[in-house]
Protein backbone atom coordinates (compact mmCIF):
# COMPACT_ATOMS: atom_id res chain seq x y z
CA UNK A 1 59.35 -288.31 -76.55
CA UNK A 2 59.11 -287.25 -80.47
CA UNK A 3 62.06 -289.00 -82.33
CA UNK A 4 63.55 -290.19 -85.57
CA UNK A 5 64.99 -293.32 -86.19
CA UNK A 6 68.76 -294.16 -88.03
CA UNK A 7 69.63 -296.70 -89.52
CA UNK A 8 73.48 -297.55 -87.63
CA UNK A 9 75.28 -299.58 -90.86
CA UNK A 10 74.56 -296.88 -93.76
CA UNK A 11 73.25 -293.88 -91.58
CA UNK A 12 69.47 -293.84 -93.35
CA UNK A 13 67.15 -291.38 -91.22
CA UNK A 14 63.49 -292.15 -90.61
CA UNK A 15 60.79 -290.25 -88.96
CA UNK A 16 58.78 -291.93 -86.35
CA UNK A 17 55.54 -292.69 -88.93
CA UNK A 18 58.36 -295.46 -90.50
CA UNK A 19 56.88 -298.60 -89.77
CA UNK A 20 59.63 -301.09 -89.39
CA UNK A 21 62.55 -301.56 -86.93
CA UNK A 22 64.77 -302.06 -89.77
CA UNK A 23 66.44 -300.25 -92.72
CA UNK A 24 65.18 -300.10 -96.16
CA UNK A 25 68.15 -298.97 -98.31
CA UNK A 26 70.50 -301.72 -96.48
CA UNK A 27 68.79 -303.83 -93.98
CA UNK A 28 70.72 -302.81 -91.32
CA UNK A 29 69.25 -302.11 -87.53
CA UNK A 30 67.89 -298.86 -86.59
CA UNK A 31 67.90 -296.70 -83.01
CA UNK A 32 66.00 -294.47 -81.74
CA UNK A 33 67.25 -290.24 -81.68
CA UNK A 34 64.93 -288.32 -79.33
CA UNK A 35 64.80 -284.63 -81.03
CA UNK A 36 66.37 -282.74 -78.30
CA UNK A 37 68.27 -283.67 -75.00
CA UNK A 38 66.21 -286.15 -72.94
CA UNK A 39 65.65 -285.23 -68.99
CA UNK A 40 65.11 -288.13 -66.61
CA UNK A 41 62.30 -287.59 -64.89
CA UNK A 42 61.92 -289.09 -60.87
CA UNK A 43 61.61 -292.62 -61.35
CA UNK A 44 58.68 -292.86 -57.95
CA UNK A 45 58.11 -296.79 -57.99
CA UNK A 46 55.92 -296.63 -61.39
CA UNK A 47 57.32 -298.25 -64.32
CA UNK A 48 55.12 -295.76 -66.08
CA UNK A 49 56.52 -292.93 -64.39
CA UNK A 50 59.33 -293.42 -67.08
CA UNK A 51 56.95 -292.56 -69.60
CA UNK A 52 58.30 -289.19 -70.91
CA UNK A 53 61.83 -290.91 -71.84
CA UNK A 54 60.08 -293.85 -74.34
CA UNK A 55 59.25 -292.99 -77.59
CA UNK A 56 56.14 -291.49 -78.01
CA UNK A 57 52.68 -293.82 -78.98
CA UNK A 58 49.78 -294.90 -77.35
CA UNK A 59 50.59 -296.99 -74.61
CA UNK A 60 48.46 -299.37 -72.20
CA UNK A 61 49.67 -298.87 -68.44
CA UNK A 62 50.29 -302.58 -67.73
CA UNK A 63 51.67 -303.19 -64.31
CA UNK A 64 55.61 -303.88 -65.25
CA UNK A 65 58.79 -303.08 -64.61
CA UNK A 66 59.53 -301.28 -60.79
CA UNK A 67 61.06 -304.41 -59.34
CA UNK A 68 62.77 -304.94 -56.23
CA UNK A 69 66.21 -303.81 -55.68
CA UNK A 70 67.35 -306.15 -52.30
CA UNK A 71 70.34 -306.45 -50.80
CA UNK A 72 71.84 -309.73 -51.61
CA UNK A 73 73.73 -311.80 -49.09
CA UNK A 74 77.20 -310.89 -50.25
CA UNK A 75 78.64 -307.77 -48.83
CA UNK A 76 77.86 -304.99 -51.17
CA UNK A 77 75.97 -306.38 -53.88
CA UNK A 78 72.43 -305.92 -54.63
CA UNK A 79 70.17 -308.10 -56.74
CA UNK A 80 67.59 -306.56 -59.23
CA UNK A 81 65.49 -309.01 -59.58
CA UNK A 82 63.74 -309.03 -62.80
CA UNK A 83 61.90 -312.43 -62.65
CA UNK A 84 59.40 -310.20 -60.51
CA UNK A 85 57.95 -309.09 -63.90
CA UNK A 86 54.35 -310.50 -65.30
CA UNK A 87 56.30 -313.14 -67.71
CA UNK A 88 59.10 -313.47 -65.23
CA UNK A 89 61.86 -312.48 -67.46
CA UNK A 90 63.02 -308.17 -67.97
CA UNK A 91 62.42 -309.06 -71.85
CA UNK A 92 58.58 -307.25 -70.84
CA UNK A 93 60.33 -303.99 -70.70
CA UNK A 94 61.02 -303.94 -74.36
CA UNK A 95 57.79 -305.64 -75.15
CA UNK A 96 55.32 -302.91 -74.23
CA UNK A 97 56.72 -300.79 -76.02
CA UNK A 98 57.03 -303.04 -79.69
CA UNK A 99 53.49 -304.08 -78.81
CA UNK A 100 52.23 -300.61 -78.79
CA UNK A 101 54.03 -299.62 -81.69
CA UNK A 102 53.01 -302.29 -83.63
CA UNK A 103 49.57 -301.74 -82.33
CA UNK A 104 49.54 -297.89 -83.11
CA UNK A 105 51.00 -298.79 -87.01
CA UNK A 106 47.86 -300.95 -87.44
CA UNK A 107 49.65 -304.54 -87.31
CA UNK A 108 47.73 -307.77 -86.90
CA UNK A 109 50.64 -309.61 -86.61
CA UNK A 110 54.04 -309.74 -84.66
CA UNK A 111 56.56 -311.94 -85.63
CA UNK A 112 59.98 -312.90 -83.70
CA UNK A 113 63.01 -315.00 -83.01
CA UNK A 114 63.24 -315.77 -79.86
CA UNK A 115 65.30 -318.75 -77.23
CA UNK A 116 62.07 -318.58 -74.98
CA UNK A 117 61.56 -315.59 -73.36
CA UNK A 118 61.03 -312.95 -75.74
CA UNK A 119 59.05 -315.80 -77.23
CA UNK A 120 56.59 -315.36 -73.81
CA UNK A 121 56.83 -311.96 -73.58
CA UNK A 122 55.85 -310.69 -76.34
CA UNK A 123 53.06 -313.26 -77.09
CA UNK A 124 51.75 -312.23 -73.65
CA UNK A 125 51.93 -308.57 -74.95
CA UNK A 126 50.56 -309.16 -78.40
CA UNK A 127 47.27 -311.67 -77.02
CA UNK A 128 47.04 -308.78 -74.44
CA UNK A 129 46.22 -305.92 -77.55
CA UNK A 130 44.25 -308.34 -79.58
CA UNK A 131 47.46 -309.15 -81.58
CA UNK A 132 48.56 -312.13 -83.10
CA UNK A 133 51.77 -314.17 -82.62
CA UNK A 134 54.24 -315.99 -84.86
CA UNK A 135 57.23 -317.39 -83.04
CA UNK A 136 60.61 -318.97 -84.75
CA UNK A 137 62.17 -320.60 -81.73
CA UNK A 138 65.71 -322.50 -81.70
CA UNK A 139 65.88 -325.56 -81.25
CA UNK A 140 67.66 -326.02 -78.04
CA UNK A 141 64.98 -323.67 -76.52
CA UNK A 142 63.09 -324.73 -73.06
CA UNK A 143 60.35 -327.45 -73.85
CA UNK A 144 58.44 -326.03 -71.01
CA UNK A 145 58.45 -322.45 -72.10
CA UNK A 146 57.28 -323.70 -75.75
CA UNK A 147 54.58 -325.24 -74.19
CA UNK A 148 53.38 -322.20 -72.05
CA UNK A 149 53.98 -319.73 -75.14
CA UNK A 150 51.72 -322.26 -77.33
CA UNK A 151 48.98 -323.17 -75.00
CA UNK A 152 48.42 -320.29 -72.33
CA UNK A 153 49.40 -317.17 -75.23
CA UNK A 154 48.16 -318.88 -78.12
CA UNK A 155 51.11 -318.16 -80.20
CA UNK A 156 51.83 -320.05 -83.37
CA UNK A 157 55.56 -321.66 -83.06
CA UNK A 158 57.82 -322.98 -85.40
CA UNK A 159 60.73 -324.62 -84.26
CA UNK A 160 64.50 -323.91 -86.27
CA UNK A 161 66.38 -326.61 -86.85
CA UNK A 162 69.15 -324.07 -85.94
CA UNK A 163 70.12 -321.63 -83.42
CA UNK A 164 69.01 -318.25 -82.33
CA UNK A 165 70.59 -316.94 -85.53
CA UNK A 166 69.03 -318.90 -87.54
CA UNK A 167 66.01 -318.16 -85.70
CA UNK A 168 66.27 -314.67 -86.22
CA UNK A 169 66.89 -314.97 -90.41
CA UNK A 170 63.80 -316.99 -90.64
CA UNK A 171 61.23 -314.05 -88.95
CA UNK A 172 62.68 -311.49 -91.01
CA UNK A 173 61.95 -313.32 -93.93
CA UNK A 174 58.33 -314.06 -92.58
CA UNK A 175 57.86 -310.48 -91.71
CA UNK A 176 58.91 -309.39 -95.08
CA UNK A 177 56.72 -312.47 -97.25
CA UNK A 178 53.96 -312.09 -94.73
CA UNK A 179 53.64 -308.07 -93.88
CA UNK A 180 53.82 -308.67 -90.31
CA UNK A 181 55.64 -306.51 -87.68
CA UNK A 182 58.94 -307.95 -86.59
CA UNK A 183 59.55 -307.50 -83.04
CA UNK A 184 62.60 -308.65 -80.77
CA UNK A 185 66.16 -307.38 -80.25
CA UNK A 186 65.31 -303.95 -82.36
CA UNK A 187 65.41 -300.44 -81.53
CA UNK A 188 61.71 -300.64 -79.61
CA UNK A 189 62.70 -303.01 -77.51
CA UNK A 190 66.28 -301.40 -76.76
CA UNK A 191 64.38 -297.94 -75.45
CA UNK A 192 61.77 -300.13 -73.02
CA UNK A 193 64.79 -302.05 -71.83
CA UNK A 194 66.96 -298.56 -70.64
CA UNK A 195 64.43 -298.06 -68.29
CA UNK A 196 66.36 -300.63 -66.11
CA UNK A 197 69.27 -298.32 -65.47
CA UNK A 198 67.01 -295.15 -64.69
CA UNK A 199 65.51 -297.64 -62.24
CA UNK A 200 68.31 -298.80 -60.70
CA UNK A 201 69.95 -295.34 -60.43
CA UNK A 202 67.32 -294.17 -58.59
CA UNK A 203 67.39 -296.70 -56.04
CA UNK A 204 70.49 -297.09 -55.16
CA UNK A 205 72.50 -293.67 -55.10
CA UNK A 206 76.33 -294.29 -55.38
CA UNK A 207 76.03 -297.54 -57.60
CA UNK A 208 79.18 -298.19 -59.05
CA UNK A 209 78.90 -301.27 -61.25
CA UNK A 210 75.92 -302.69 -63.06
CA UNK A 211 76.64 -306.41 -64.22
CA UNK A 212 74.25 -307.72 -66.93
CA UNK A 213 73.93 -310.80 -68.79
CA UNK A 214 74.18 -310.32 -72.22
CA UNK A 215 72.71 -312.54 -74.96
CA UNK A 216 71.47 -309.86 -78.31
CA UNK A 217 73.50 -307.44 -76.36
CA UNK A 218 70.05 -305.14 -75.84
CA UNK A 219 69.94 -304.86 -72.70
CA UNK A 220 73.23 -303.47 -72.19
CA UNK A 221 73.51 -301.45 -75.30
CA UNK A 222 69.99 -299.87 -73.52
CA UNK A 223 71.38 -299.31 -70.20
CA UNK A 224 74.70 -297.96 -71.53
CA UNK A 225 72.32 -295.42 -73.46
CA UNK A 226 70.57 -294.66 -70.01
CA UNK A 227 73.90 -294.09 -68.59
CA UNK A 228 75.04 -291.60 -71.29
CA UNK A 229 71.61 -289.71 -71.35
CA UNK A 230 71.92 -289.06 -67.29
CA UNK A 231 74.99 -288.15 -67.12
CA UNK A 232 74.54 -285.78 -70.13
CA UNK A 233 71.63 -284.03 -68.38
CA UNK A 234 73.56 -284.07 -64.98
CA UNK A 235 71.31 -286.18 -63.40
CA UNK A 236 73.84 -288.59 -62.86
CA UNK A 237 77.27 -287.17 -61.92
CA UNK A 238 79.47 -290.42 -62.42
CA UNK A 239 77.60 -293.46 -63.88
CA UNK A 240 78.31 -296.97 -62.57
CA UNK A 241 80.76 -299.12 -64.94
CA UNK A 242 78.99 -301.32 -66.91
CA UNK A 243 80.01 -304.95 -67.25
CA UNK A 244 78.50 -307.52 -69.47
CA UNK A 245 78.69 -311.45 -68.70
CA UNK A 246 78.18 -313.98 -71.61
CA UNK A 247 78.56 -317.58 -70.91
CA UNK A 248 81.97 -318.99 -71.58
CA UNK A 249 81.00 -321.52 -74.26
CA UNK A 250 78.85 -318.68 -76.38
CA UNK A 251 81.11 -315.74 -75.95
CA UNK A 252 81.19 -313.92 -79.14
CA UNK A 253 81.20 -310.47 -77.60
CA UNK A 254 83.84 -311.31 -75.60
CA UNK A 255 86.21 -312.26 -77.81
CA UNK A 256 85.75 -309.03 -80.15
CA UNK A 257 85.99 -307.04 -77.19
CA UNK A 258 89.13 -308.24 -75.53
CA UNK A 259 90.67 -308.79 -79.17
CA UNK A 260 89.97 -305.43 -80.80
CA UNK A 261 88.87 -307.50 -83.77
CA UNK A 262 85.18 -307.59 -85.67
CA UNK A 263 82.50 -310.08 -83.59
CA UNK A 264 82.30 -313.31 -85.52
CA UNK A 265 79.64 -315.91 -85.20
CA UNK A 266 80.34 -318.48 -82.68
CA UNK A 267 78.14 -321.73 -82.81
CA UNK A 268 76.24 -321.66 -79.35
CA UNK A 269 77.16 -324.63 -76.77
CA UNK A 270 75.79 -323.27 -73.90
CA UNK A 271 72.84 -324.65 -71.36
CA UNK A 272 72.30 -321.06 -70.62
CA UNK A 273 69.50 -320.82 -72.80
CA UNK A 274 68.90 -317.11 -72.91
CA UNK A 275 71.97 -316.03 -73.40
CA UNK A 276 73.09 -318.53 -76.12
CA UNK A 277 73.48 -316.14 -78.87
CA UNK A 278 75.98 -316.53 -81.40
CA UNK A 279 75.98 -313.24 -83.01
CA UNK A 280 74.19 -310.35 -80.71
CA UNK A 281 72.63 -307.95 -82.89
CA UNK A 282 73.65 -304.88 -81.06
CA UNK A 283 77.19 -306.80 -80.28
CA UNK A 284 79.00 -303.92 -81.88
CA UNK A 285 76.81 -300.86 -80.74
CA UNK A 286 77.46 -302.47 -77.54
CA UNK A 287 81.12 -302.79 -77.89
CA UNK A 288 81.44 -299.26 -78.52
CA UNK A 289 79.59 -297.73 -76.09
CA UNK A 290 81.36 -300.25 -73.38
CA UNK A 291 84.94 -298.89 -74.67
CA UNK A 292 83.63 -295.08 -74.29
CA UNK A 293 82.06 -295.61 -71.04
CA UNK A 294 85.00 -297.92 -69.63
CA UNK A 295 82.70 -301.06 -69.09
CA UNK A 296 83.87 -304.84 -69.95
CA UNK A 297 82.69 -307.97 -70.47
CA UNK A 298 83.52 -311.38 -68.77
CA UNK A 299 82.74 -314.59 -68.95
CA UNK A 300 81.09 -317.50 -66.80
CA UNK A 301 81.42 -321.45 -66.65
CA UNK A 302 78.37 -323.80 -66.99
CA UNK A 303 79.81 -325.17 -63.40
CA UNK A 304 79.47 -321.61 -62.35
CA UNK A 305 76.21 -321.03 -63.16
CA UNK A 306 74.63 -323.68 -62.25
CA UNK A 307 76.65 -323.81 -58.64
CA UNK A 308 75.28 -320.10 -58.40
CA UNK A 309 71.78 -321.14 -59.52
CA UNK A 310 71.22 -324.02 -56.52
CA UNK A 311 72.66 -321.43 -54.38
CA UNK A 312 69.90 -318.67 -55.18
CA UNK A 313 67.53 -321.05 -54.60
CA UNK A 314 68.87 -321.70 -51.56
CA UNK A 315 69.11 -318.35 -50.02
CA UNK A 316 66.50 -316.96 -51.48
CA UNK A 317 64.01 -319.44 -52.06
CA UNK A 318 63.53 -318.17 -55.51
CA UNK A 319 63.87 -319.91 -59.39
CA UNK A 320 66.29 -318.10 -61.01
CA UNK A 321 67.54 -319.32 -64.81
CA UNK A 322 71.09 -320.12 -65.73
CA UNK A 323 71.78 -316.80 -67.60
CA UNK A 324 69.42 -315.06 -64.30
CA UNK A 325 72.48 -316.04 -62.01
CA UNK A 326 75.04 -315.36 -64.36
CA UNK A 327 75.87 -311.60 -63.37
CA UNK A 328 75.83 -313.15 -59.51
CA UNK A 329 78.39 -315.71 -60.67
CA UNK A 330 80.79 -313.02 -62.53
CA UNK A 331 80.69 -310.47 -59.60
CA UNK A 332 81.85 -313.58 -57.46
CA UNK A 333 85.46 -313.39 -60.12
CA UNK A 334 85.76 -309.81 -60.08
CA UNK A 335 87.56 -308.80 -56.84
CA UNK A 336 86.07 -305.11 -57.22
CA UNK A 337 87.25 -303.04 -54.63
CA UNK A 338 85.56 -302.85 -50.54
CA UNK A 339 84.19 -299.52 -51.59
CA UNK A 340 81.99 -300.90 -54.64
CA UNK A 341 78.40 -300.85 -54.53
CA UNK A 342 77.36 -303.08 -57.38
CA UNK A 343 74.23 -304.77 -58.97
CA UNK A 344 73.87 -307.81 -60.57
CA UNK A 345 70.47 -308.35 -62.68
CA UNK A 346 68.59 -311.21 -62.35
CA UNK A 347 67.59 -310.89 -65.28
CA UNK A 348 64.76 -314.22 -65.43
CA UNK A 349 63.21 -316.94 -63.52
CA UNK A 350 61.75 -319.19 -66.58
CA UNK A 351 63.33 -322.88 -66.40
């Protein structure tokens, strides 16, 4: 779809030829505005079926997305499993579409921040176009993901002595000294992600709550989008509730939401790797849109996790990730009511 991009701290407008994912007058993030009301087309198994709702560019039909929707063994629940993507994580979602940008403004290089899977997702997407790779990973990221983002994508890593934030400071300054696109937990990556809910909608008529893990607070700020956009277009009647889980020791979401106060950084302590974010970029956005929509967030224990994560493999005979299970583990504390139809995301499998 044609759009413009605005900037959401000072309200700076862009057309679609602007070559960044950030603002210029203040630095702030920007998101997408598709000129004109967008209409969901019929999601038929294809990722790429999705097509007309992504911003418009020239994109490379990679096989993506479309994962299985099964029943889970808990009495109305239902398990999108997202480690059934090509990098096993849902961060490829968001990366076709940066790639292709980036691609389409003439970029040789992507840069990012990343705890280890957009790290391997988009340095699977950039090798893929002929793109190359810088990395700033924290330092409490996966040694095994490192080591399969270095060797098998040929991405060149730097490790933070620092956490995701810290992570994410250091590749904007490299994208700005350097010239090269910065990708991650932007506005690109927000519209690829969305295409989870239109997914899930269309597989499962009657959902009533989507539960999420949130780490940069993308996903769900793209899904809550989604949510609005169908139900705006009447393709979607009465959209599910929208809850968001962040672990209990890296909660900073959480707090601002329940508190009615501004998000403040909160030092990650987590083992939940992908969701140990201390400051989610589209935290607020999020928080917003949650309030308006009458979502929540909650909260999980390591010791629930990792209880729920043997117990996945288990039952399923799959590898799930600590923040994978952790929308299993919430829906477990929610008591929602016999008549629910919910879905939790697996959202990765990369341990």
């Amino acid at each position: 779809m044609d759009y413009t991009l605005r900037c959401e701290s000072c309200g700076a407008s862009y057309s679609s030829s602007y070559r960044k994912q950030t603002c210029d007058r203040c630095g702030g993030i920007l998101s997408v505005a598709y000129k004109g009301r967008v209409k969901p087309p019929r999601f038929d198994g294809d990722f790429w079926s999705l097509e007309s709702i992504l911003p418009k560019s020239r994109y490379r039909r990679y096989e993506l997305g479309s994962t299985e929707l099964a029943r889970s063994k808990i009495p109305e629940l239902w398990l999108k499993l997202e480690l059934q993507n090509p990098t096993r994580s849902f961060k490829d979602r968001g990366s076709v579409v940066e790639i292709a940008k980036a691609k389409e403004y003439g970029y040789k290089e992507v840069v990012c921040a990343s705890t280890g899977n957009m790290a391997y997702s988009v340095a699977y997407y950039a090798k893929l176009s002929g793109i190359k790779a810088k990395i700033f990973i924290s330092r409490d990221a996966n040694r095994d993901k490192i080591r399969d983002i270095r060797e098998t994508h040929d991405a060149n890593i730097t490790r933070v002595d620092g956490d995701f934030t810290e992570a994410q400071r250091r590749a904007s300054n490299y994208a700005k000294r350097c010239g090269s696109f910065l990708a991650g937990d932007y506005c690109y990556r927000q519209e690829g992600q969305r295409t989870m809910f239109y997914e899930i909608a269309s597989q499962l008529k009657g959902v009533t709550h989507v539960i999420t893990p949130v780490g940069n607070a993308t996903l769900i700020s793209g899904m809550l989008k989604a949510a609005e956009e169908m139900k705006v277009s009447g393709a979607l009647e009465k959209p599910p509730r929208i809850i968001g889980v962040e672990a209990e020791r890296c909660s900073p979401m959480f707090k601002a939401f329940r508190s009615g106060k501004p998000m403040k950084y909160e030092a990650p302590k987590t083992m939940a790797d992908a969701i140990a974010v201390g400051y989610p970029t589209f935290g607020d956005m999020a928080i917003g849109m949650l309030k308006r929509q009458n979502g929540s967030v909650v909260t999980v224990t390591e010791k629930e996790m990792a209880l729920e994560q043997n117990r996945f493999l288990s039952e399923y005979g799959m590898i799930a990730e600590l923040a994978g299970v952790a929308g299993i583990a919430a829906y477990r504390k929610l008591r929602l009511p016999k008549s629910a139809k919910a879905v939790a995301i697996v959202s990765g499998g990369n341990v």
